[in-house]
C-alpha atoms as a PDB file:
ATOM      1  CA  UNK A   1     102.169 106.416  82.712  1.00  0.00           C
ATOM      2  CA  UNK A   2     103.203 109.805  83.803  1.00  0.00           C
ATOM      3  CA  UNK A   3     101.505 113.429  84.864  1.00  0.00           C
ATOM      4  CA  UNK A   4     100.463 115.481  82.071  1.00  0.00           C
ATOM      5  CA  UNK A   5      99.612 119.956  82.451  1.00  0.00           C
ATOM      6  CA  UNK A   6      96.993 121.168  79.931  1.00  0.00           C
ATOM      7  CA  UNK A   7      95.413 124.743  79.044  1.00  0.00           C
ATOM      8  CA  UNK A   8      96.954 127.399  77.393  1.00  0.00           C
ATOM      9  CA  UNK A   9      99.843 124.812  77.314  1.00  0.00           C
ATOM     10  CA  UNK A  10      99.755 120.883  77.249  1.00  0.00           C
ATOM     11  CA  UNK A  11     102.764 118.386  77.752  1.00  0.00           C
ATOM     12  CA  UNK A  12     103.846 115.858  80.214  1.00  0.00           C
ATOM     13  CA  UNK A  13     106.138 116.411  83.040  1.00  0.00           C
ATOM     14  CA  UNK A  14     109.188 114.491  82.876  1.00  0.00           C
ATOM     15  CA  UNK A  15     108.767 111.071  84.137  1.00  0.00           C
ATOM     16  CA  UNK A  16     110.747 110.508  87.533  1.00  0.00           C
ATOM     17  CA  UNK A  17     112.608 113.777  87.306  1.00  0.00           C
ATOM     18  CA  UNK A  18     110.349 117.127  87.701  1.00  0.00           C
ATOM     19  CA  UNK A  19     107.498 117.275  90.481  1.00  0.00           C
ATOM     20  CA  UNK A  20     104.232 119.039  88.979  1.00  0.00           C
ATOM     21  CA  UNK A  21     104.526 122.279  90.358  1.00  0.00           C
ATOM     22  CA  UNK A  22     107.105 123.005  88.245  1.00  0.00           C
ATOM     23  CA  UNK A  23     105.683 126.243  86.625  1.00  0.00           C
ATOM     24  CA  UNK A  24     106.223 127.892  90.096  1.00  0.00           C
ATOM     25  CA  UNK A  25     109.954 128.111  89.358  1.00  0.00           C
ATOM     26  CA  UNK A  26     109.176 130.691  86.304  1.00  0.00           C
ATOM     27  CA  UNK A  27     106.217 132.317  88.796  1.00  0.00           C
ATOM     28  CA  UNK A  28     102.743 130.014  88.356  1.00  0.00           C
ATOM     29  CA  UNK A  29     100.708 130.403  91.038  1.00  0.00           C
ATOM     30  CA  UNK A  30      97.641 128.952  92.050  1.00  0.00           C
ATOM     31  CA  UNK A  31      94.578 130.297  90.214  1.00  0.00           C
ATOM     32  CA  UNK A  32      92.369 130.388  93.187  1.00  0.00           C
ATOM     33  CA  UNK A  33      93.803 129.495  97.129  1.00  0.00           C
ATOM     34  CA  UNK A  34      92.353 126.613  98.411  1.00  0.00           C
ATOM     35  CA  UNK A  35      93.114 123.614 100.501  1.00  0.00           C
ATOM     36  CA  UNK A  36      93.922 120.188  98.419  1.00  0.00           C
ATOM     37  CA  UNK A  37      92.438 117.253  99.965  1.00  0.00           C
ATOM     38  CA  UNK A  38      92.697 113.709  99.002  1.00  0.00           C
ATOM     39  CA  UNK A  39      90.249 113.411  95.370  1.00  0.00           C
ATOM     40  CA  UNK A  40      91.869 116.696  93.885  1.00  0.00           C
ATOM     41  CA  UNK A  41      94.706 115.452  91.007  1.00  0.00           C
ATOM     42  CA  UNK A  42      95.160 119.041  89.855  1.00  0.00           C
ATOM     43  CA  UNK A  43      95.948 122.201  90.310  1.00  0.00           C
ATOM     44  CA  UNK A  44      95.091 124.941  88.737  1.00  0.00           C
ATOM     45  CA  UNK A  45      97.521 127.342  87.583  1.00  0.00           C
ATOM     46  CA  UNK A  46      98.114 131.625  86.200  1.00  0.00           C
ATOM     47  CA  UNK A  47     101.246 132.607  84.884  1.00  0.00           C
ATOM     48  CA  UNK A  48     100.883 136.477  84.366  1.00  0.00           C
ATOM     49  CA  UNK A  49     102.711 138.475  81.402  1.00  0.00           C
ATOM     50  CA  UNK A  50     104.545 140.512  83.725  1.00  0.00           C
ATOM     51  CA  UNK A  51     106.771 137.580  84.844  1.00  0.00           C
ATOM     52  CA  UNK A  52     108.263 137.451  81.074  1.00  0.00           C
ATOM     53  CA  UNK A  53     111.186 139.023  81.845  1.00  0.00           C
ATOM     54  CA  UNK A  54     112.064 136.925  85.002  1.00  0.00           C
ATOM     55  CA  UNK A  55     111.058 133.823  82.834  1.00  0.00           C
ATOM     56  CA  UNK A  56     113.284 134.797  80.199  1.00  0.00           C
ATOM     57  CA  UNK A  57     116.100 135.186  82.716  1.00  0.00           C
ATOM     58  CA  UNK A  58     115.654 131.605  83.993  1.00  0.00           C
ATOM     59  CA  UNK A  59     115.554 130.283  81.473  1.00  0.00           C
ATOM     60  CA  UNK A  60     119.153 131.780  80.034  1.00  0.00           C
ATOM     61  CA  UNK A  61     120.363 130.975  83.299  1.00  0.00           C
ATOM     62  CA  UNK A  62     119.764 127.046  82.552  1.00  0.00           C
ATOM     63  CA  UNK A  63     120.607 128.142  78.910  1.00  0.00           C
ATOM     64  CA  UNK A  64     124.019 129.245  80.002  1.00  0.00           C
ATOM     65  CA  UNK A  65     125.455 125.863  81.737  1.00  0.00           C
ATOM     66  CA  UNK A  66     125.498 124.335  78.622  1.00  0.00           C
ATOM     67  CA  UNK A  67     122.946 121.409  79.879  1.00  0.00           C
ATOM     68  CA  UNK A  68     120.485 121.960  77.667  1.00  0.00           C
ATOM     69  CA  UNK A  69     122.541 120.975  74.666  1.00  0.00           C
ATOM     70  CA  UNK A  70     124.608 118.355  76.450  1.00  0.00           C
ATOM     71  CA  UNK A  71     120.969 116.595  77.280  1.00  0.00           C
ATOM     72  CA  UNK A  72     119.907 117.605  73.613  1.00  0.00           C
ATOM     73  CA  UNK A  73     123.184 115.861  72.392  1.00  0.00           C
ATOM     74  CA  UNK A  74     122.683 112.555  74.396  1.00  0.00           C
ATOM     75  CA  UNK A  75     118.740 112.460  73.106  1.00  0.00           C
ATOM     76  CA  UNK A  76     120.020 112.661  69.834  1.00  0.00           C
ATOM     77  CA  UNK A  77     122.517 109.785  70.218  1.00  0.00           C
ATOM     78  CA  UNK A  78     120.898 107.524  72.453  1.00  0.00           C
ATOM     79  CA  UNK A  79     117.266 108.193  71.291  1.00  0.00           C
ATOM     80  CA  UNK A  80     115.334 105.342  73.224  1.00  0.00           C
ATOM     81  CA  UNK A  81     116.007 106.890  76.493  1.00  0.00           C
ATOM     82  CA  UNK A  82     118.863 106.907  78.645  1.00  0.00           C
ATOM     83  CA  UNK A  83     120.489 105.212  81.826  1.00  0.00           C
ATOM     84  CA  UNK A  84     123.177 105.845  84.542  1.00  0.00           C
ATOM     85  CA  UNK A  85     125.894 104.949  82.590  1.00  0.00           C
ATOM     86  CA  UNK A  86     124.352 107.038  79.630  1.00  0.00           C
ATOM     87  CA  UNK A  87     124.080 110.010  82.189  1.00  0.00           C
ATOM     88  CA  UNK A  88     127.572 109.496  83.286  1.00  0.00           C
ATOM     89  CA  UNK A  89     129.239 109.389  80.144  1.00  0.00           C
ATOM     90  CA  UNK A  90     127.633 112.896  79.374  1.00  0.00           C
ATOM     91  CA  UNK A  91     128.198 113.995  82.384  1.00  0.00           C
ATOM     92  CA  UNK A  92     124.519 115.139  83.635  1.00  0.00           C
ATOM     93  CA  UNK A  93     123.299 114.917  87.019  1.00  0.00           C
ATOM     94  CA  UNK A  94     119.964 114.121  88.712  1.00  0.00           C
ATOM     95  CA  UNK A  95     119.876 118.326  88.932  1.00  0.00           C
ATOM     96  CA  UNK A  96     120.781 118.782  84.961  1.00  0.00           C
ATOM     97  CA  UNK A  97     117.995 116.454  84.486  1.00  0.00           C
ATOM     98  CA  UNK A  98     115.658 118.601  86.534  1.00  0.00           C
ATOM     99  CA  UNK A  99     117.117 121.533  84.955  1.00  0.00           C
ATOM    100  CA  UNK A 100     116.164 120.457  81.475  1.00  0.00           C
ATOM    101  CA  UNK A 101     112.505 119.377  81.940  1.00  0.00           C
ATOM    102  CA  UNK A 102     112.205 123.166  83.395  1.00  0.00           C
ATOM    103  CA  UNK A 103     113.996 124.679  80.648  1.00  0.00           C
ATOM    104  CA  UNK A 104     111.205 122.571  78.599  1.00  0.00           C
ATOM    105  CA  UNK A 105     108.126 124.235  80.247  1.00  0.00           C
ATOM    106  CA  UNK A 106     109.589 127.284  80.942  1.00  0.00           C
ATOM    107  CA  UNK A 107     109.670 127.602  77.182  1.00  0.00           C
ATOM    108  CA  UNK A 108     106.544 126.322  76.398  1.00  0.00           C
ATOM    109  CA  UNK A 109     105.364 129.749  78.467  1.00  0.00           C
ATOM    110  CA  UNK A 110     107.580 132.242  76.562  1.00  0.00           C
ATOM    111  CA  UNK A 111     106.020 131.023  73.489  1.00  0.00           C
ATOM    112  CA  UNK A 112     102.854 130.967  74.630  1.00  0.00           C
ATOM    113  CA  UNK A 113     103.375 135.028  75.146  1.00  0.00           C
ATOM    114  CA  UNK A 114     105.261 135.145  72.465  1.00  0.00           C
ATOM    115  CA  UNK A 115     102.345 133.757  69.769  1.00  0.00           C
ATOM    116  CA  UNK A 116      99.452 135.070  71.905  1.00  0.00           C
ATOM    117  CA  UNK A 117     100.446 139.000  72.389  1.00  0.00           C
ATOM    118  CA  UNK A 118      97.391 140.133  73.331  1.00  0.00           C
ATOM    119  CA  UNK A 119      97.051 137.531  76.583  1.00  0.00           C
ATOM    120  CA  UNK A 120      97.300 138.821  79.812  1.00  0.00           C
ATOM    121  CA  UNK A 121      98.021 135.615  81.946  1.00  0.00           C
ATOM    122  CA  UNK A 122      98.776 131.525  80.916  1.00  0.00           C
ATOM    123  CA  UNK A 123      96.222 129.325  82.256  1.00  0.00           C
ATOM    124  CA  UNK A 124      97.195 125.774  82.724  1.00  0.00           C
ATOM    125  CA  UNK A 125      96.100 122.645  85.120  1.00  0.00           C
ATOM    126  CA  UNK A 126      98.796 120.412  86.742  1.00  0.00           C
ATOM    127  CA  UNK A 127      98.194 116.923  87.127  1.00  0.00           C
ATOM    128  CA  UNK A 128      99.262 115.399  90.677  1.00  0.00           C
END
């Protein structure tokens, strides 16, 4: 079970820890204003090329606490999933957590750029 995004870029939001509009924090928006109501499950989204730099800053701004390789280090020790004990013995918090799944997508959109030069925007929908 969980909430997947697909389009330009396809994963799965991390279960329990990031909300699905995510992609906002490294400057998604919604492709076309409208109001939600009860039967949508997604939401379309537009990253445009001109937020690279800003994305790129974000994401060395997680980069440079260090969490991203402490939660890198637990996955690789404890690689079944982890626990509140597991947490606190590395030392991550609810936030790292939240931190990391960003880092996660945020990346997925720099490479998207990255291997698709000629793209103007990232399209991607956000399931709910």
């Amino acid at each position: 079970m969980g909430r997947y995004y697909w389009g330009d870029i396809e994963g799965k939001f991390m279960f329990a820890v990031q909300p699905s509009d995510a992609g906002e924090r490294f400057g998604a928006e919604m492709v076309e204003e409208r109001m939600l109501t009860d039967d949508d499950h997604c939401i379309d989204y537009v990253v445009k090329r001109d937020k690279y730099d800003f994305i790129s800053k974000e994401l060395e701004d997680i980069e440079s606490t260090g969490i991203v390789d402490r939660i890198n280090d637990m996955f690789e020790k404890y690689q079944y999933g982890y626990n509140d004990k597991i947490l606190k013995e590395f030392k991550i918090t609810d936030q790292d957590m939240r931190n990391y799944a960003d880092h996660r997508l945020g990346k997925k959109i720099i490479e998207y750029f990255d291997n698709f030069s000629k793209e103007s925007a990232c399209y991607f929908e956000a399931e709910l």
